[in-house]
C-alpha atoms as a PDB file:
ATOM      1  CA  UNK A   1       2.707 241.142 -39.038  1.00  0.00           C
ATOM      2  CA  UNK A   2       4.453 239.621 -35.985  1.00  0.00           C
ATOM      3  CA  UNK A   3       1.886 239.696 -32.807  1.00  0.00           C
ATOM      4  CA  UNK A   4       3.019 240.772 -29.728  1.00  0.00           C
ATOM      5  CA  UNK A   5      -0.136 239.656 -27.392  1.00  0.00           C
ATOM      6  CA  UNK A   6      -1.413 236.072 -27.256  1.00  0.00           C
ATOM      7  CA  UNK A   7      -4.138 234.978 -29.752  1.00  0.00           C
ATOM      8  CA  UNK A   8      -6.107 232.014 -30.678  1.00  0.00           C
ATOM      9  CA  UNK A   9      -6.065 231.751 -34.033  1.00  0.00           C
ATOM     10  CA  UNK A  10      -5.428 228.635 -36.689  1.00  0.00           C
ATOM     11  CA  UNK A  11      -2.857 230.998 -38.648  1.00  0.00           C
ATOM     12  CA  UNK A  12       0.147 230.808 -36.785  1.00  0.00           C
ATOM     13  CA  UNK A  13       4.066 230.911 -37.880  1.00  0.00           C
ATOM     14  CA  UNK A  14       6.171 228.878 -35.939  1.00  0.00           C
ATOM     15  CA  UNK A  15      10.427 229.078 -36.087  1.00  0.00           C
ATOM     16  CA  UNK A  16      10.467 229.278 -39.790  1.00  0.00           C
ATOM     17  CA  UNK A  17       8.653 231.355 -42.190  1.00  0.00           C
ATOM     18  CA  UNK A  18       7.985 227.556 -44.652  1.00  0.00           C
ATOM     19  CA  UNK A  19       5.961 226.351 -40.954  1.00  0.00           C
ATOM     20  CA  UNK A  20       2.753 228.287 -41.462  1.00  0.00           C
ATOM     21  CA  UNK A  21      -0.533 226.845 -40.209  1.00  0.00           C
ATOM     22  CA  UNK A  22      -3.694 228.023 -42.730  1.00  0.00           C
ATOM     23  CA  UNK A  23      -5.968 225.178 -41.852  1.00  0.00           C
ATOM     24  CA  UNK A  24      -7.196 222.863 -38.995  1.00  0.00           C
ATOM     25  CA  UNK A  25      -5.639 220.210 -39.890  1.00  0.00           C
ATOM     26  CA  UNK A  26      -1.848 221.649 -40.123  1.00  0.00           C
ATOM     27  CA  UNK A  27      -2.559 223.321 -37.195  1.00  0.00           C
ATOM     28  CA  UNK A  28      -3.542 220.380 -35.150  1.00  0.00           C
ATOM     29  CA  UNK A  29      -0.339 218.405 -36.099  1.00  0.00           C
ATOM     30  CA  UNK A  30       1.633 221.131 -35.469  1.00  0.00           C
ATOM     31  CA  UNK A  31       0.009 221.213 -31.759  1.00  0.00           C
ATOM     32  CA  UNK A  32       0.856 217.617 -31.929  1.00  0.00           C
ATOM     33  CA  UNK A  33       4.391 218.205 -32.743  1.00  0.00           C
ATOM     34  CA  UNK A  34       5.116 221.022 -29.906  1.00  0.00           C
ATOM     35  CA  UNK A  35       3.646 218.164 -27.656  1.00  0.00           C
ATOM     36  CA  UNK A  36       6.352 215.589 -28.776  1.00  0.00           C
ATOM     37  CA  UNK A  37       8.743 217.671 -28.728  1.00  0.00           C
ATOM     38  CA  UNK A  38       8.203 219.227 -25.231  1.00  0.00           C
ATOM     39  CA  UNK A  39       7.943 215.744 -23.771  1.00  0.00           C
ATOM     40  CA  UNK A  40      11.158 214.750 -25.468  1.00  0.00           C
ATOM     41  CA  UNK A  41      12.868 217.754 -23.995  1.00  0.00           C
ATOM     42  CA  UNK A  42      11.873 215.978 -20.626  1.00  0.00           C
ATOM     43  CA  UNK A  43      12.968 212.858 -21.642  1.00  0.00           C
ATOM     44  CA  UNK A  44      16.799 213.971 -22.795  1.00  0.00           C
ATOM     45  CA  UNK A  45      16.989 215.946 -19.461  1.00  0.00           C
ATOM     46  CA  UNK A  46      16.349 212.921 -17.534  1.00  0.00           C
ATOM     47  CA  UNK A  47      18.913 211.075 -19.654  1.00  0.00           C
ATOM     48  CA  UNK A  48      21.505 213.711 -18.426  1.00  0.00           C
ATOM     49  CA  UNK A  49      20.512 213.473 -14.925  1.00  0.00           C
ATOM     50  CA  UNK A  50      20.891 210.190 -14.737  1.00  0.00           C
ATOM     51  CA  UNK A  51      24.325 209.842 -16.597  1.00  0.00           C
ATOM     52  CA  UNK A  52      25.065 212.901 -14.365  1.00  0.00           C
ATOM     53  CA  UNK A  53      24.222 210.252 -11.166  1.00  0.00           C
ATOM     54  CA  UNK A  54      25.444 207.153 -12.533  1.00  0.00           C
ATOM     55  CA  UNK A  55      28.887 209.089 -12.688  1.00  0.00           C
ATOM     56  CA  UNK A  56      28.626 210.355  -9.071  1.00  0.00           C
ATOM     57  CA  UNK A  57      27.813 206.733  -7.763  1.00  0.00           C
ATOM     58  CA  UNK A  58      31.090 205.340  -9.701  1.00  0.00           C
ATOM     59  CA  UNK A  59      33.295 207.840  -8.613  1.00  0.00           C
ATOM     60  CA  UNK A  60      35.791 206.718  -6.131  1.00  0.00           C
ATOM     61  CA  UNK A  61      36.197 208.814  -2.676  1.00  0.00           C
ATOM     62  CA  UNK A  62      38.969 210.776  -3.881  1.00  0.00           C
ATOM     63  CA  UNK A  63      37.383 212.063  -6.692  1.00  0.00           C
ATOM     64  CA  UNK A  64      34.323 212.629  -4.694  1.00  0.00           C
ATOM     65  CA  UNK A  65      36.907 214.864  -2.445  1.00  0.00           C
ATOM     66  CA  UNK A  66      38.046 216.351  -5.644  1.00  0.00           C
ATOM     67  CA  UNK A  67      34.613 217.696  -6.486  1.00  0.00           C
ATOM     68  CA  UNK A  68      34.257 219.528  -3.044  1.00  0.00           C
ATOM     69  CA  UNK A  69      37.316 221.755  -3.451  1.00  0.00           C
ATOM     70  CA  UNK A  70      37.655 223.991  -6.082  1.00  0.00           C
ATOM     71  CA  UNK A  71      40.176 224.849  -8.854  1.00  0.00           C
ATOM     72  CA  UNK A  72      40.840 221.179  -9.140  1.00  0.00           C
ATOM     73  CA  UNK A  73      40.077 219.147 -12.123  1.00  0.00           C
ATOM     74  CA  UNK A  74      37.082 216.482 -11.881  1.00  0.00           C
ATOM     75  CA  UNK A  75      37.607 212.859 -12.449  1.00  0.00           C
ATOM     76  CA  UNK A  76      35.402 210.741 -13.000  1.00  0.00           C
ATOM     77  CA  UNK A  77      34.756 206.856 -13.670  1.00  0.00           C
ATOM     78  CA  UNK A  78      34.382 206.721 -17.679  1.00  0.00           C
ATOM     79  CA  UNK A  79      36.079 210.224 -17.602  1.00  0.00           C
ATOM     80  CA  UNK A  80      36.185 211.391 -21.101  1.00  0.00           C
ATOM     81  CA  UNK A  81      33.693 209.423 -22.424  1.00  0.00           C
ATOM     82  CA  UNK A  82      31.029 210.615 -19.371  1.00  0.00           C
ATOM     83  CA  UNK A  83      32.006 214.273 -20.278  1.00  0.00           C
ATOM     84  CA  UNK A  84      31.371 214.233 -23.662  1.00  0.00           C
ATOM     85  CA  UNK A  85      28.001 212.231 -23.424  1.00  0.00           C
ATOM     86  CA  UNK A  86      27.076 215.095 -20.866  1.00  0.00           C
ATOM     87  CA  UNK A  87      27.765 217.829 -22.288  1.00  0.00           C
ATOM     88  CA  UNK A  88      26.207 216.651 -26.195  1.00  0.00           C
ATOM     89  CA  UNK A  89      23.146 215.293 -23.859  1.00  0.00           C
ATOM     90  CA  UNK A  90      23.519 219.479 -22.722  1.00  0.00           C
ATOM     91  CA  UNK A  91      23.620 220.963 -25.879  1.00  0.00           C
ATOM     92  CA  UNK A  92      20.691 218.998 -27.279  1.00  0.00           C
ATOM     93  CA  UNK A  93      18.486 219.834 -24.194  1.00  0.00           C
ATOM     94  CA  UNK A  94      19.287 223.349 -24.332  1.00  0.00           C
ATOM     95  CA  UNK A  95      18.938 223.551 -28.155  1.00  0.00           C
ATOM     96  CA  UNK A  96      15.332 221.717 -27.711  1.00  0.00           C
ATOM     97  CA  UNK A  97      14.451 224.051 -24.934  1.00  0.00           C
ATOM     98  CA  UNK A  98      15.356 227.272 -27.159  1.00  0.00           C
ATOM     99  CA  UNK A  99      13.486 226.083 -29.667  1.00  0.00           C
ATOM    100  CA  UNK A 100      10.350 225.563 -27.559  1.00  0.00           C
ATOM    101  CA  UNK A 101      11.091 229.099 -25.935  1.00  0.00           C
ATOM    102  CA  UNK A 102      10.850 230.504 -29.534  1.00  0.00           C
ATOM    103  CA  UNK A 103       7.767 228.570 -30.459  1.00  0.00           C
ATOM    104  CA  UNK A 104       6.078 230.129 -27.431  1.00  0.00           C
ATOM    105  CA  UNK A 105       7.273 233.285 -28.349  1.00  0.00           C
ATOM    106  CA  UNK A 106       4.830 233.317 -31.288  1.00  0.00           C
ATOM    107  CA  UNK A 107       2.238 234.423 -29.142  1.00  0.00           C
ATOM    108  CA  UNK A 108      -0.220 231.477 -30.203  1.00  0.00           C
ATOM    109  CA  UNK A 109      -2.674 230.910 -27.267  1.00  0.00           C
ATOM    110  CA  UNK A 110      -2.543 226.834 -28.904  1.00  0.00           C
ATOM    111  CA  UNK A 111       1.068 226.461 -28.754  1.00  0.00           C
ATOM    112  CA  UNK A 112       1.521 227.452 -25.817  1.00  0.00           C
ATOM    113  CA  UNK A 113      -1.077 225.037 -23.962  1.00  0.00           C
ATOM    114  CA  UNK A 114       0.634 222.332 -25.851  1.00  0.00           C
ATOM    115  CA  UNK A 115       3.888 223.050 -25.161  1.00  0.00           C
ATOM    116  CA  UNK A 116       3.026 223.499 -21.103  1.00  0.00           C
ATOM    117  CA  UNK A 117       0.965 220.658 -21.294  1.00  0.00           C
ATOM    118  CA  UNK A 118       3.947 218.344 -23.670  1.00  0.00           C
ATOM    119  CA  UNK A 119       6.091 219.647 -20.540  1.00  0.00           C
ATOM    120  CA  UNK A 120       4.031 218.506 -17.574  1.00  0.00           C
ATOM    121  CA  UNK A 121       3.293 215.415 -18.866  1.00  0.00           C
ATOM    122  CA  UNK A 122       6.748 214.714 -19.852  1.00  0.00           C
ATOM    123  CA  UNK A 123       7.763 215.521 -16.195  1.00  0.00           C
ATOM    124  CA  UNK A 124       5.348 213.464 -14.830  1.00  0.00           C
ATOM    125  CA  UNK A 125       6.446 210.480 -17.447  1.00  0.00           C
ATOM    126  CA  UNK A 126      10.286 211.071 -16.704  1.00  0.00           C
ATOM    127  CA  UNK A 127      11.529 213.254 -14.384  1.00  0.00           C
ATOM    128  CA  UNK A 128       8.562 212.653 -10.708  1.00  0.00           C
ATOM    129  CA  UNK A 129       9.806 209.494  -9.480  1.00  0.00           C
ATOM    130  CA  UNK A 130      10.227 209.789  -5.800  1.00  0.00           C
ATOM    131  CA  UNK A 131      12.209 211.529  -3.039  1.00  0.00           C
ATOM    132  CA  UNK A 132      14.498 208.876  -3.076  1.00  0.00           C
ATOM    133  CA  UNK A 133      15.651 209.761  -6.588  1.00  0.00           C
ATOM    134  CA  UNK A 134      15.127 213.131  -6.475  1.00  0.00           C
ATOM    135  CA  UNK A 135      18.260 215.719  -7.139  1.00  0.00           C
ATOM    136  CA  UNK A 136      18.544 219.588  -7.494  1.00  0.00           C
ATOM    137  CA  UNK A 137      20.679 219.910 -10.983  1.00  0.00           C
ATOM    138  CA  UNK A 138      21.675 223.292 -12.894  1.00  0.00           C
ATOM    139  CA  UNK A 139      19.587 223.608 -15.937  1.00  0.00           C
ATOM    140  CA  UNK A 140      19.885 225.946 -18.910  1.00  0.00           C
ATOM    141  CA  UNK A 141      16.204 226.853 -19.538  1.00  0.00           C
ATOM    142  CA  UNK A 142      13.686 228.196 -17.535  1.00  0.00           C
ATOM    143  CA  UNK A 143      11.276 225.786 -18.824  1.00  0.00           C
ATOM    144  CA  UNK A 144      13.023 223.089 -17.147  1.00  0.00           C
END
């Protein structure tokens, strides 16, 4: 039966029906593994951020015209190869973050401490470093 409240329990199902937790150990590492991965979801995030800036500061002063009006296309320094490293740097964040949505979404009081606390401390590892570095960018989860 699929729970739809939190509980704290050691028996927990998480994405797939062969990750089942039926003792403290499994569910421990399992904890351990929502951790990593939340804090990994930080760390890609900040990779695209800062391939996201890198481009901006090699752009030229046309193309940073370019981006301000609208309907034109973007060019960037690197172009293609900037683009594509973006947007697979994208897909993996958002596919990570999904993921961690749907772990949550198992209603486990456990995994979702570790999962808040994988995030925070991921943030504070990767992504607090200072006004001067700090940038509002679209993200595709909430959890971001």
């Amino acid at each position: 039966m699929m729970h739809m409240t939190f509980y704290w329990s050691k028996n927990v199902t998480l994405l797939i029906d062969s990750w089942r937790t039926d003792s403290w150990l499994s569910y421990v590492l399992s904890l351990v593994a929502c951790i990593v991965a939340s804090v990994f979801y930080q760390y890609l995030e900040n990779r695209r951020i800062r391939l996201k800036l890198l481009a901006a500061r090699k752009s030229s002063p046309v193309a940073a015209a370019e981006i301000q009006v609208p309907l034109l296309r973007r060019k960037l320094i690197g172009g293609d190869k900037v683009r594509v490293g973006g947007a697979v740097l994208f897909g993996l964040s958002s596919a990570i973050g999904y993921l961690l949505m749907l772990a949550v979404m198992s209603y486990n009081g456990g995994v979702f401490v570790a999962i808040v606390v994988g995030l925070a401390f991921g943030h504070f590892i990767f992504r607090s470093e200072g006004e001067e570095n700090s940038v509002v960018v679209d993200s595709s989860c909430a959890c971001a």
